[in-house]
Protein backbone atom coordinates (compact mmCIF):
# COMPACT_ATOMS: atom_id res chain seq x y z
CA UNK A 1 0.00 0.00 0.00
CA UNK A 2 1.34 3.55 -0.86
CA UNK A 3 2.98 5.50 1.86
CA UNK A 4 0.10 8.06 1.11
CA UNK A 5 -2.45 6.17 1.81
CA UNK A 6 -1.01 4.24 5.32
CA UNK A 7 -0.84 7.85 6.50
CA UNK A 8 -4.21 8.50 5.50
CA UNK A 9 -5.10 5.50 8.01
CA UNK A 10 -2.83 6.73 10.46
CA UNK A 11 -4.85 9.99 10.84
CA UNK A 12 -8.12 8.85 11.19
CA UNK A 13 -9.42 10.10 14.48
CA UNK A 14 -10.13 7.35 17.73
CA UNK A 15 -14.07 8.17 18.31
CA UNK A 16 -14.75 9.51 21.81
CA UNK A 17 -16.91 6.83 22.63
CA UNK A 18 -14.37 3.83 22.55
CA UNK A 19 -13.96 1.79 24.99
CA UNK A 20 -10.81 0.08 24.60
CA UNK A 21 -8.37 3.15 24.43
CA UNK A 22 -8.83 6.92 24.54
CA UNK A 23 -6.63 9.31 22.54
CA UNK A 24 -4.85 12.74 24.79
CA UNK A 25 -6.40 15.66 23.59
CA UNK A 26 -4.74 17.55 21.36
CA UNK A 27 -2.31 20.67 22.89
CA UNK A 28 -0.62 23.25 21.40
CA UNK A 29 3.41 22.21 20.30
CA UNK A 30 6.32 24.68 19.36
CA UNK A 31 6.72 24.62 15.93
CA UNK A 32 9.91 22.35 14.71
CA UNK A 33 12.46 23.45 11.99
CA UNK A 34 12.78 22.08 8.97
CA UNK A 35 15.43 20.09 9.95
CA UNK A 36 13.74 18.36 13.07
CA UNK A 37 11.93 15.09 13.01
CA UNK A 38 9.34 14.50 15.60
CA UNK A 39 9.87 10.85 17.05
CA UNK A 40 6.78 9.01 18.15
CA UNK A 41 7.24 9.76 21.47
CA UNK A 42 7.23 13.61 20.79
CA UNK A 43 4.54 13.65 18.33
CA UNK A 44 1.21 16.08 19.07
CA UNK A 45 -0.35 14.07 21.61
CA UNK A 46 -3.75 14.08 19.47
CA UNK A 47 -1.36 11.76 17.62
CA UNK A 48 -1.06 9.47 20.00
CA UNK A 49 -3.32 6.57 21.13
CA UNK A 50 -3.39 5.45 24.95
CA UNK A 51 -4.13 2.29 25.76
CA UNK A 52 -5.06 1.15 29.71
CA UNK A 53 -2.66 -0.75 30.81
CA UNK A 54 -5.68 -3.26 32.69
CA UNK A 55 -7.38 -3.71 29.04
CA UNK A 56 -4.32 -4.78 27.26
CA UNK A 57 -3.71 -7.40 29.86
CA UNK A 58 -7.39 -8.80 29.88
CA UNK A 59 -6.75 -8.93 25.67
CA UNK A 60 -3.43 -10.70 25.95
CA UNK A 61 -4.92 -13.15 28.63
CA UNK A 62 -8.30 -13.95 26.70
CA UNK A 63 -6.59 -14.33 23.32
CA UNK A 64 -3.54 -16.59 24.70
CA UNK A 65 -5.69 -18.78 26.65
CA UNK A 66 -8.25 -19.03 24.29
CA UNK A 67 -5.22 -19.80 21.43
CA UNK A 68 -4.32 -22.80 24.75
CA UNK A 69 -7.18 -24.04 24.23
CA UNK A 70 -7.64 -24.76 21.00
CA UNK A 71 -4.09 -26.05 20.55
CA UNK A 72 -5.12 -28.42 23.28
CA UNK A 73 -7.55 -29.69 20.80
CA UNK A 74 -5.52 -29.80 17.99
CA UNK A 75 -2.23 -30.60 19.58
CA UNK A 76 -4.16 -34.03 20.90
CA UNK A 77 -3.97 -35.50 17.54
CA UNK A 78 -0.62 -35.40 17.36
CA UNK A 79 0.54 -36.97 20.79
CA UNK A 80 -1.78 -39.81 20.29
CA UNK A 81 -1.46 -40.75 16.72
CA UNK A 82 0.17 -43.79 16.85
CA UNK A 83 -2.97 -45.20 18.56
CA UNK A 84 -5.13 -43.25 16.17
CA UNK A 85 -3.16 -45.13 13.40
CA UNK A 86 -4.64 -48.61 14.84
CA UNK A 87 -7.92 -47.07 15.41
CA UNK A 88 -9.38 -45.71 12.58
CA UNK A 89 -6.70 -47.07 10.11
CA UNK A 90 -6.16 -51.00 10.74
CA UNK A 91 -3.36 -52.71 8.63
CA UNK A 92 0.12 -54.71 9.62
CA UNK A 93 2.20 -52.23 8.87
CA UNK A 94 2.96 -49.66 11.32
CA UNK A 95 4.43 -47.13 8.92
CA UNK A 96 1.25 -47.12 7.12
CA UNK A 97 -0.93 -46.70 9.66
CA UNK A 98 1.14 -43.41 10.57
CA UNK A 99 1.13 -41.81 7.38
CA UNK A 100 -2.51 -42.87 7.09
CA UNK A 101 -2.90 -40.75 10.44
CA UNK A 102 -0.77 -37.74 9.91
CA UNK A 103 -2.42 -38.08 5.68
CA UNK A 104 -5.81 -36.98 7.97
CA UNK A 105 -3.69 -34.21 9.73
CA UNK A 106 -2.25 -32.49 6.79
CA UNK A 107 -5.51 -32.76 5.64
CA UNK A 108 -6.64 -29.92 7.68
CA UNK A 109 -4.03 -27.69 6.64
CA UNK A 110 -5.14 -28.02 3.24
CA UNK A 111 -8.71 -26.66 4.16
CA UNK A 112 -6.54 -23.69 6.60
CA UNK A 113 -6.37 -21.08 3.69
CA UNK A 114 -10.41 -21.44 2.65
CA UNK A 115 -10.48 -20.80 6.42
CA UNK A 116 -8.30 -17.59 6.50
CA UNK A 117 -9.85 -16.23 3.28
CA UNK A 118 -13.44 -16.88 4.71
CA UNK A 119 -12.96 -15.29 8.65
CA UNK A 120 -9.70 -13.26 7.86
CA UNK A 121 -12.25 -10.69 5.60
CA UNK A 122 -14.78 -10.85 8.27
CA UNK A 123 -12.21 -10.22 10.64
CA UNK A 124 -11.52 -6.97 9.08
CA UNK A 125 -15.65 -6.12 8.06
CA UNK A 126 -17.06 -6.98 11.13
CA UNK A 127 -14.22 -7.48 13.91
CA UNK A 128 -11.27 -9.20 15.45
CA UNK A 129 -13.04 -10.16 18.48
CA UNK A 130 -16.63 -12.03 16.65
CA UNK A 131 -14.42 -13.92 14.26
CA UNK A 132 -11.74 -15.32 17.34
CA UNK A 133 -15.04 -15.98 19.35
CA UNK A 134 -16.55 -18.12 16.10
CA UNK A 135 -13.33 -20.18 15.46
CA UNK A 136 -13.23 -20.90 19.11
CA UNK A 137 -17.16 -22.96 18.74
CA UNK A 138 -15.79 -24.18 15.58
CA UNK A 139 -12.70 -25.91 16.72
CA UNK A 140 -14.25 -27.06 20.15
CA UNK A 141 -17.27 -28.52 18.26
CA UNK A 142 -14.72 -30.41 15.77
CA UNK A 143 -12.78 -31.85 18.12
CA UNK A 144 -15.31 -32.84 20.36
CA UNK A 145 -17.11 -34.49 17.63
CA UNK A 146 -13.90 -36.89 17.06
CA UNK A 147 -14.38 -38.26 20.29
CA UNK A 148 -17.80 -39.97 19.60
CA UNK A 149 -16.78 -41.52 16.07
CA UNK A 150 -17.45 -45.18 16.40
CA UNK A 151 -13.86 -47.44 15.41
CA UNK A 152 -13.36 -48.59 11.93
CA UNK A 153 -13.71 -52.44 13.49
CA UNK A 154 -17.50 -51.07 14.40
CA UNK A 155 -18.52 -49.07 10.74
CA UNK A 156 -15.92 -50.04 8.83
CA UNK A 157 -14.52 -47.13 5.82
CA UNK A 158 -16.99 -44.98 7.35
CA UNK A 159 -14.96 -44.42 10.89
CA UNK A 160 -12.18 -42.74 8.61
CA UNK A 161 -14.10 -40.49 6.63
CA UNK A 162 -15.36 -39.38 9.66
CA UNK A 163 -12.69 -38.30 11.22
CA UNK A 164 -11.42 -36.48 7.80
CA UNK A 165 -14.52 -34.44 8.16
CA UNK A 166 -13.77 -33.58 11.82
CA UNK A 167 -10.59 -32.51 11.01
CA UNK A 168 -11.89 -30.46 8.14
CA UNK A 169 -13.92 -28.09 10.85
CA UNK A 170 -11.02 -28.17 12.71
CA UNK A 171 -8.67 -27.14 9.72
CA UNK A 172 -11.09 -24.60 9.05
CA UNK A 173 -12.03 -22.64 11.97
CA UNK A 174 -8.32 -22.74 12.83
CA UNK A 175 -7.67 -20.42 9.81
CA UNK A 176 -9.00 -17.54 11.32
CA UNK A 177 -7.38 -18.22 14.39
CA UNK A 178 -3.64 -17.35 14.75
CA UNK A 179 -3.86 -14.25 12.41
CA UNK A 180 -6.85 -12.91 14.58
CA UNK A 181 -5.30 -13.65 17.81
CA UNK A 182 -1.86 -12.00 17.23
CA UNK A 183 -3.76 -9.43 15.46
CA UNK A 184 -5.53 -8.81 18.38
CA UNK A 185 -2.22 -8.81 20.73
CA UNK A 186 -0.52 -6.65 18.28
CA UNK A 187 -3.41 -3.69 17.85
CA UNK A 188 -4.06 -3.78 21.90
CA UNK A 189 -0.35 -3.65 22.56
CA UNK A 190 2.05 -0.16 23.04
CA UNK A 191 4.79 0.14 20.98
CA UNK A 192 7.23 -0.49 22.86
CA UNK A 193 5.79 -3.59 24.68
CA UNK A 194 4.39 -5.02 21.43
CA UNK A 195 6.80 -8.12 21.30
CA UNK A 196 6.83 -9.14 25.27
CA UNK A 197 2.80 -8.89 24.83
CA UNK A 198 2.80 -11.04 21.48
CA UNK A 199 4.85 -13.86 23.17
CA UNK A 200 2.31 -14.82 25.44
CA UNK A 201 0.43 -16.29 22.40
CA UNK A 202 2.70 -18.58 22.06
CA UNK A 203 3.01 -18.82 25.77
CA UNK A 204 -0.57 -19.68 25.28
CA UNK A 205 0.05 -22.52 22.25
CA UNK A 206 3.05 -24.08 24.64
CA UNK A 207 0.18 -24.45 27.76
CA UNK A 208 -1.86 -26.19 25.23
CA UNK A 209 0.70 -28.61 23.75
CA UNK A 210 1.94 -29.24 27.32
CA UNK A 211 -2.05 -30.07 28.39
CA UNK A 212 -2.54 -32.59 25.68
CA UNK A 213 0.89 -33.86 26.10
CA UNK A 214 0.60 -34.10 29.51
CA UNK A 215 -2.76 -36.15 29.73
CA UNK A 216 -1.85 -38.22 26.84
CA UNK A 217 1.47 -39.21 28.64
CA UNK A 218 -0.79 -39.88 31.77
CA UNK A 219 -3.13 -41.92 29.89
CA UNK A 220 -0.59 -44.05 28.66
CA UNK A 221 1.01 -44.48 31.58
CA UNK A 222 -2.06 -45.72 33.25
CA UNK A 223 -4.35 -47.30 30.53
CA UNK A 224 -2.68 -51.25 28.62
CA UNK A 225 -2.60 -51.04 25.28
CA UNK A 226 -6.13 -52.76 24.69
CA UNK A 227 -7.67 -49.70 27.11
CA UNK A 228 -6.10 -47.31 25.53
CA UNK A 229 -6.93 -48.37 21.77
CA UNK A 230 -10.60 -49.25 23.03
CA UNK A 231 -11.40 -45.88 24.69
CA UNK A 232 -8.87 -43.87 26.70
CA UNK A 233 -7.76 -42.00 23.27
CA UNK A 234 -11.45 -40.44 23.17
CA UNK A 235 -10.90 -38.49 26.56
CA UNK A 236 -8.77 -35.92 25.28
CA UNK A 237 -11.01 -35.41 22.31
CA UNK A 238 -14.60 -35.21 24.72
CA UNK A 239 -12.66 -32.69 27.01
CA UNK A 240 -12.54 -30.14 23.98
CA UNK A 241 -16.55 -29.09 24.91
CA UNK A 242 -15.89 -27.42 28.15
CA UNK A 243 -12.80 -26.21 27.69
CA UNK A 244 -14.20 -24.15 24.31
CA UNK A 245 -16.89 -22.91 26.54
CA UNK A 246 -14.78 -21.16 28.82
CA UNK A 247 -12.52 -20.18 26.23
CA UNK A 248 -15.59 -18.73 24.36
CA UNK A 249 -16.50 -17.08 27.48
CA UNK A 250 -13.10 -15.46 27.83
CA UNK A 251 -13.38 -13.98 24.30
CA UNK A 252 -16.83 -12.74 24.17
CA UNK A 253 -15.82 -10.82 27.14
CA UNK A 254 -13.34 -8.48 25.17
CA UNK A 255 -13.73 -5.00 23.38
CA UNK A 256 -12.78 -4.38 20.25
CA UNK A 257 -9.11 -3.27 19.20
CA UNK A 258 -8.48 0.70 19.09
CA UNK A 259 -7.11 0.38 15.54
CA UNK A 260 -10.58 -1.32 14.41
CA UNK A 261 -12.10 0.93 16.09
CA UNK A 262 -10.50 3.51 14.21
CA UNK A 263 -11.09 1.84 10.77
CA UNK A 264 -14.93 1.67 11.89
CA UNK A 265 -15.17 5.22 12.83
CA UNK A 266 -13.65 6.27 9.10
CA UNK A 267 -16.36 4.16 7.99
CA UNK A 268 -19.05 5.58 9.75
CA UNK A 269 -17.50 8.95 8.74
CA UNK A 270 -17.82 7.62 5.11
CA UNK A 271 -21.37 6.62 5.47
CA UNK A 272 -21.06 2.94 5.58
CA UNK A 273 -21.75 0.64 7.93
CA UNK A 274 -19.07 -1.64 8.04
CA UNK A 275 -15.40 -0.96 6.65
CA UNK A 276 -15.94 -1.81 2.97
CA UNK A 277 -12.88 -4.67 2.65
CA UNK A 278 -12.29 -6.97 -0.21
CA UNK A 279 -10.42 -10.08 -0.81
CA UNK A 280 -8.39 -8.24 -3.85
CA UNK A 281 -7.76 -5.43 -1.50
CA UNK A 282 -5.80 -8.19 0.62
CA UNK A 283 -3.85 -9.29 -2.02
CA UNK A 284 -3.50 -6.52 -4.59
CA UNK A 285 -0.62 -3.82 -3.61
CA UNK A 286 0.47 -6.62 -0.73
CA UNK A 287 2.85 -8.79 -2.53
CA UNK A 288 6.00 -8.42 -1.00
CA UNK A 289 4.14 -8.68 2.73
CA UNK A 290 2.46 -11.06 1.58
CA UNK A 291 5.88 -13.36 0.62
CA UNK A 292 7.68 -11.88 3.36
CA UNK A 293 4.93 -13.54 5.87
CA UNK A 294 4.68 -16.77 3.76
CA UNK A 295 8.38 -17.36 4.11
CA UNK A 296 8.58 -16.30 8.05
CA UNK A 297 5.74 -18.56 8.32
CA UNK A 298 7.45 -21.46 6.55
CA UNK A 299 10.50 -21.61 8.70
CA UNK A 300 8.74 -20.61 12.22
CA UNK A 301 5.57 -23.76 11.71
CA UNK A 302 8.25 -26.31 9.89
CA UNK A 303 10.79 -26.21 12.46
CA UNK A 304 7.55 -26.05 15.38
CA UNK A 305 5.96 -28.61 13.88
CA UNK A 306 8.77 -31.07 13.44
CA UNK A 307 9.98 -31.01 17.05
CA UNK A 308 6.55 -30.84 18.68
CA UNK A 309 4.05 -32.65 16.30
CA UNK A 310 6.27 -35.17 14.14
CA UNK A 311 9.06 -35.52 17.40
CA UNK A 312 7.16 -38.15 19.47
CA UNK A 313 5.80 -40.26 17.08
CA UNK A 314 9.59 -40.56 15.34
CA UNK A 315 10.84 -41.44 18.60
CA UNK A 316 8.46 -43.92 19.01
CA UNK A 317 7.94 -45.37 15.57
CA UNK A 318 11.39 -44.83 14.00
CA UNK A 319 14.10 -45.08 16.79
CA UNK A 320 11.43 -47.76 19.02
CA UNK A 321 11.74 -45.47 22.02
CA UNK A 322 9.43 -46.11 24.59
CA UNK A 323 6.37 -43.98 23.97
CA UNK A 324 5.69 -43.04 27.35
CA UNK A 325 9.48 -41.51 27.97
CA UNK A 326 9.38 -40.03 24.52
CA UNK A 327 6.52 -37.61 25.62
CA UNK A 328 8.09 -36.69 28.72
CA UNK A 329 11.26 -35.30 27.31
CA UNK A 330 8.65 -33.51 24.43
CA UNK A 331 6.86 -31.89 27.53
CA UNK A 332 9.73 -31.23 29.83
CA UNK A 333 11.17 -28.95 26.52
CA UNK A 334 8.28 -27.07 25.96
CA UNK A 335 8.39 -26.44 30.15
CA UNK A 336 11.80 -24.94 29.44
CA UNK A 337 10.17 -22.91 26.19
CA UNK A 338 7.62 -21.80 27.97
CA UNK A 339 10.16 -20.49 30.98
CA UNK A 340 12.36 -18.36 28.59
CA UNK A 341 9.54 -17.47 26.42
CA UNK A 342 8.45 -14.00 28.04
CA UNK A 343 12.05 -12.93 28.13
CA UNK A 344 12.80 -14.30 24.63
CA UNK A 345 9.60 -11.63 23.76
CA UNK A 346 11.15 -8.51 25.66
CA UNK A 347 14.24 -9.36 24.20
CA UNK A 348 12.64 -8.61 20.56
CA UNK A 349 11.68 -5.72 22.20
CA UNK A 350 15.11 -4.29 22.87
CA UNK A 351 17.15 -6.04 19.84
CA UNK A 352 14.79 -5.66 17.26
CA UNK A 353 12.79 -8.88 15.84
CA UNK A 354 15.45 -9.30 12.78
CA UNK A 355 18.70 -10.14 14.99
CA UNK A 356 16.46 -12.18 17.01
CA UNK A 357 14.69 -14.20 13.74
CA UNK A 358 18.10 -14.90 12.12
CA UNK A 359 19.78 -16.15 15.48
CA UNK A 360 17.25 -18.95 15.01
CA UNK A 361 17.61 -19.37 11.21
CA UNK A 362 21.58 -19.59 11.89
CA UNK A 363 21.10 -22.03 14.51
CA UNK A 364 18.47 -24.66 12.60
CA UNK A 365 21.16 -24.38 9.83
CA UNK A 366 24.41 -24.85 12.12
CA UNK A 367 22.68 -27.57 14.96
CA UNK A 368 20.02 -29.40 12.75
CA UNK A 369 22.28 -32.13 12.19
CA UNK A 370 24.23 -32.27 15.63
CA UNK A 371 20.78 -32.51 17.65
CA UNK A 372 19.18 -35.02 16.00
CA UNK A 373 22.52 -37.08 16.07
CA UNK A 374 22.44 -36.56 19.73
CA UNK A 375 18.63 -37.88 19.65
CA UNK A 376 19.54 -40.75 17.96
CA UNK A 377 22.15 -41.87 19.89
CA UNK A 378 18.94 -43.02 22.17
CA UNK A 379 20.38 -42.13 26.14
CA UNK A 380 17.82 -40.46 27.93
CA UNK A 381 20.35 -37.21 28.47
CA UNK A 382 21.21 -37.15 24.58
CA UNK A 383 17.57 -36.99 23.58
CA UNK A 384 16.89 -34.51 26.21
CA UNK A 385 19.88 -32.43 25.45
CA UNK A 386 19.35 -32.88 21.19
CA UNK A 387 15.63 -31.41 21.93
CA UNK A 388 16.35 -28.92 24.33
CA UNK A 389 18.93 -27.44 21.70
CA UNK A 390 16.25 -27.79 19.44
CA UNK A 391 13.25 -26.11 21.66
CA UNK A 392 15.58 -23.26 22.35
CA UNK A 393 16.43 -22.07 18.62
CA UNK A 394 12.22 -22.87 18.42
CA UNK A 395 11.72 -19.63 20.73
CA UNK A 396 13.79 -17.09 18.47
CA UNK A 397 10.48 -17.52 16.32
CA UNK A 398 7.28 -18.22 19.17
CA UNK A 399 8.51 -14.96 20.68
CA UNK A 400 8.90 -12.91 17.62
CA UNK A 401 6.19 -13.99 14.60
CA UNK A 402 3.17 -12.69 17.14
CA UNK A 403 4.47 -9.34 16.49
CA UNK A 404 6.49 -9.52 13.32
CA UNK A 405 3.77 -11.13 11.15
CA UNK A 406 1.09 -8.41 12.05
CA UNK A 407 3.26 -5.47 11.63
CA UNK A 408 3.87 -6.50 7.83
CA UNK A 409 0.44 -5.41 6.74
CA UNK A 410 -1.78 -1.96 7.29
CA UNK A 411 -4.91 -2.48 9.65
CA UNK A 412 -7.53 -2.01 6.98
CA UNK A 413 -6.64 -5.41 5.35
CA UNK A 414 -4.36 -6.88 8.20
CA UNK A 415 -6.50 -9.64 9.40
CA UNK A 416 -6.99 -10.56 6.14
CA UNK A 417 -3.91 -10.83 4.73
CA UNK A 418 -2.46 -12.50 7.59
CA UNK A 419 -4.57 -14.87 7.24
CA UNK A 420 -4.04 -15.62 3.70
CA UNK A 421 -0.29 -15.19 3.57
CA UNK A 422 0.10 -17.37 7.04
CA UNK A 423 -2.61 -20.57 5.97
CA UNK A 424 -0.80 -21.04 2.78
CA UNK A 425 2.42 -21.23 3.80
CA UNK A 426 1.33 -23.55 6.86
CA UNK A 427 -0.70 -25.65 4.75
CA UNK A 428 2.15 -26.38 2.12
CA UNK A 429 4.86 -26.27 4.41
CA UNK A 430 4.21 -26.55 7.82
CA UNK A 431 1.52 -28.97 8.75
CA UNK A 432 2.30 -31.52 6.00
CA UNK A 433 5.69 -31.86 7.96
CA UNK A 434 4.85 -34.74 10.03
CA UNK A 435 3.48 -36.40 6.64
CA UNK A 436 6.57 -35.48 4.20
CA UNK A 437 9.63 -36.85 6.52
CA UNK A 438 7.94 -39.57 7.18
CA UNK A 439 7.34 -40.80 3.73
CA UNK A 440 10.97 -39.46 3.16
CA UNK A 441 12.38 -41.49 5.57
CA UNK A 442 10.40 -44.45 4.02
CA UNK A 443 11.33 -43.63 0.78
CA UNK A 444 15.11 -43.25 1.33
CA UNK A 445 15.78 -45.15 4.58
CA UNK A 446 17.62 -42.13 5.67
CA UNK A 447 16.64 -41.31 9.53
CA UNK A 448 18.56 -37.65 9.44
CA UNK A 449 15.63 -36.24 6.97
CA UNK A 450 14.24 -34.19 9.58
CA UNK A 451 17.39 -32.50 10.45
CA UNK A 452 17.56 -31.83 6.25
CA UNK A 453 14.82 -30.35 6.34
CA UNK A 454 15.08 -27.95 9.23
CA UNK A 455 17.90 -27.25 7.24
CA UNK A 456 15.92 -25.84 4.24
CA UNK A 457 13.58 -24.14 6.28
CA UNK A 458 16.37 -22.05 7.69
CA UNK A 459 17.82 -21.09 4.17
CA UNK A 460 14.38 -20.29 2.79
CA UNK A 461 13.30 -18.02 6.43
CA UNK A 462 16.60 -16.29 6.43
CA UNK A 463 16.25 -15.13 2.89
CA UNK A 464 12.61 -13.64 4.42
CA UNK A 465 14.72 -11.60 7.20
CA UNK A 466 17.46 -10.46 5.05
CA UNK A 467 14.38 -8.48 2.61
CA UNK A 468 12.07 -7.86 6.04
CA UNK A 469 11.70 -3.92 7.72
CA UNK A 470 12.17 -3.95 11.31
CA UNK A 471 8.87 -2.95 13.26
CA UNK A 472 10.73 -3.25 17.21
CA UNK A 473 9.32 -0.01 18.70
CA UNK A 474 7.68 1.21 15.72
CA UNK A 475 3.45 1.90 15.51
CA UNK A 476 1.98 -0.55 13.12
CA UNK A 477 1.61 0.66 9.37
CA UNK A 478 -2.38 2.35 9.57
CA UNK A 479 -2.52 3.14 12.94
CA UNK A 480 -0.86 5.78 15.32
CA UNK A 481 1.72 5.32 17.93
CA UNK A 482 0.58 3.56 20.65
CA UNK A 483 1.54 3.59 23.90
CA UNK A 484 0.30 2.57 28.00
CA UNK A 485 -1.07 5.07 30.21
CA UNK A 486 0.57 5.55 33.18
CA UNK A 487 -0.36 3.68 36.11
CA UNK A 488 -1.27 6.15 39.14
């Protein structure tokens, strides 16, 4: 979009009446010389947005808990596929029955962008905080569902198809989710606190991972085999309908964002009801965002994908590590992810997100190989110590996409185009990980594939940082600087 027209945006006045944030009013300022440049921070103050501090921290905690939740739900899938293999998928080979599992999985990633071009418009017509409460029924109600389909030994071809179409709700409500929640984060949050706020989304995804890791490693634990396969793998799945009720709760408890606000207010000022957005709008003029994103994207879901989706299961199906241990060290690294995460998001904060992006793209090139050598070696320490190196170069991106990714595009079109640019590049990349090593490795025999193809996520997201802008600090394009009232 043309410089012209982002300031355009930017100037659009806050109406009095919202609730979310309230903008100073406006005082008189010495006049600057020609050679002066205001910086945000001495701008008019009319130019200025003010968020409360106690608002900001009710979005952060409503939009990372409800993104918990539903990556409880969708998380589950992973952690338990190997029995999900013998459920719905019967045969004598177990290689087959996983790709036959995770084949269902990247299934819903296909369905993501319909998803994001569907709610990511909406998002930006009608708001960020209908379209996150929507996705949350959505995924809660497609999960749930999963834990009532009968076994294939009790319907037969049916049992499968089933749980395809399950997955497809899933896969499709979740394509309005991330790109609405760290849209959210990232139009609530000041300036200067934007990527410390974002990370808690990802805060909120590691919670999630961590519940359904936890309680499938529990169940597995307790529950033989026979219990397990006959039905202790539908708890996880029937848990999904009060959990999205209190997540729903949490989000239909929120106020809208002060930069929507300000995009409905030009509307109303226009004499339309609703910001008039269109899908072109989100495309046309957003090219280089829009590859930008898609390759940022590519590395951050790969590389999160293959170490806590595809990790267990290849410790368990490809190196025969005991199933129950291999979740434990999977849980006990997202504990430590989840403990540096905050200060990981501050850190963007300070450094900027590009130093902090490319320290992880360096590392996934440099360590791919070393860590899963150390994994394979098959100690308990050497896993540990191969995923925890792992994990680590993980947070570089959980604590800086929530506010990178939002801060590529203006607000008029931003959920939008988040949406689109993110799904795509997640569905052909990210969550048909799990699906492509493994047929990799069972096409070549060669168990260092995942580490390869870390490998070539890392070239391709590097690339993306080397052409990014830095947005550390900076007011996102189509709104005004933001910042947090003083507490008194």
């Amino acid at each position: 979009m043309p410089l012209s027209s982002t300031e355009r945006q930017a100037s659009e006045p806050l109406p009095a009446a919202t609730p979310v944030a309230r903008v100073a009013p406006q005082s008189p300022q010495p006049p600057q010389g020609p050679q002066t440049q205001a910086s945000p921070s001495a701008r008019s103050s009319a130019d200025v947005t003010v968020v409360d501090p106690v608002l900001v921290k009710r979005a952060v905690k409503a939009a990372a808990l409800g993104n918990a939740m539903e990556w409880f739900d969708f998380g589950v899938y992973s952690y338990i596929a190997v029995t999900l293999g013998k459920v719905f998928f019967p045969s004598g080979n177990p290689t087959a029955q996983l790709l036959s599992t995770f084949g269902a999985f990247a299934a819903a990633f296909l369905i993501r962008p319909l998803g994001g071009m569907v709610f990511g418009p909406l998002g930006d017509r009608i708001g960020r905080q209908k379209i996150l409460a929507l996705t949350m029924i959505m995924m809660a109600a497609g999960t749930f569902a999963i834990g009532l389909i009968p076994s294939y030994a009790s319907i037969g071809v049916g049992a499968p198809i089933l749980l395809l179409l399950a997955r497809l709700v899933q896969g499709f409500s979740t394509g309005g989710e991330y790109a609405g929640a760290s849209t959210f984060i990232a139009e609530y949050a000041p300036d200067k606190k934007r990527g410390f706020l974002g990370s808690w989304l990802e805060f909120g995804t590691l919670a999630g991972y961590i519940g359904g890791a936890g309680l499938v490693t529990l169940m597995t634990a307790l529950l033989s085999t026979d219990d397990l396969v006959s039905w202790g793998w539908r708890i996880p799945f029937l848990i999904a309908g009060p959990m999205g009720l209190i997540g729903l709760y949490l989000r239909m408890r929120l106020e809208e964002t002060p930069a929507f606000a300000a995009e409905l207010a030009k509307a109303h000022k226009d004499e339309q009801a609703r910001p008039k957005v269109r899908l072109r709008d989100m495309v046309q003029g957003q090219w280089k965002a829009l590859l930008l994103c898609m390759g940022l994207v590519l590395v951050f879901n790969v590389t999160d994908y293959m170490l806590l989706s595809y990790m267990p299961s290849y410790l368990t199906s490809e190196l025969k590590y005991d199933e129950t241990h291999g979740l434990l060290v999977v849980l006990a690294v997202m504990a430590l992810m989840m403990c540096v995460q905050p200060f990981a998001g501050a850190l963007t904060d300070r450094v900027g997100r590009r130093p902090v992006i490319a320290a992880g793209c360096v590392g996934f090139l440099l360590l791919s190989v070393p860590a899963l050598l150390l994994i394979r070696q098959g100690s308990l320490w050497a896993i540990g110590l191969g995923m925890a190196a792992l994990g680590l170069l993980l947070v570089c991106f959980t604590a800086s996409m929530p506010s990178t990714l939002p801060a590529l595009f203006p607000t008029k079109v931003r959920y939008g185009s988040l949406s689109i640019g993110f799904n795509i590049s997640v569905s052909i990349f990210g969550g048909t990980t799990p699906l492509v090593v493994t047929a990799l490795i069972g096409a070549t025999g060669n168990m260092m594939m995942p580490a390869y193809y870390m490998m070539a996520a890392a070239v391709v997201g590097g690339v993306a940082v080397w052409f990014m802008t830095e947005s550390a600090g900076r007011p996102l394009p189509g709104s005004r600087p933001a910042v947090e009232r003083p507490s008194h």
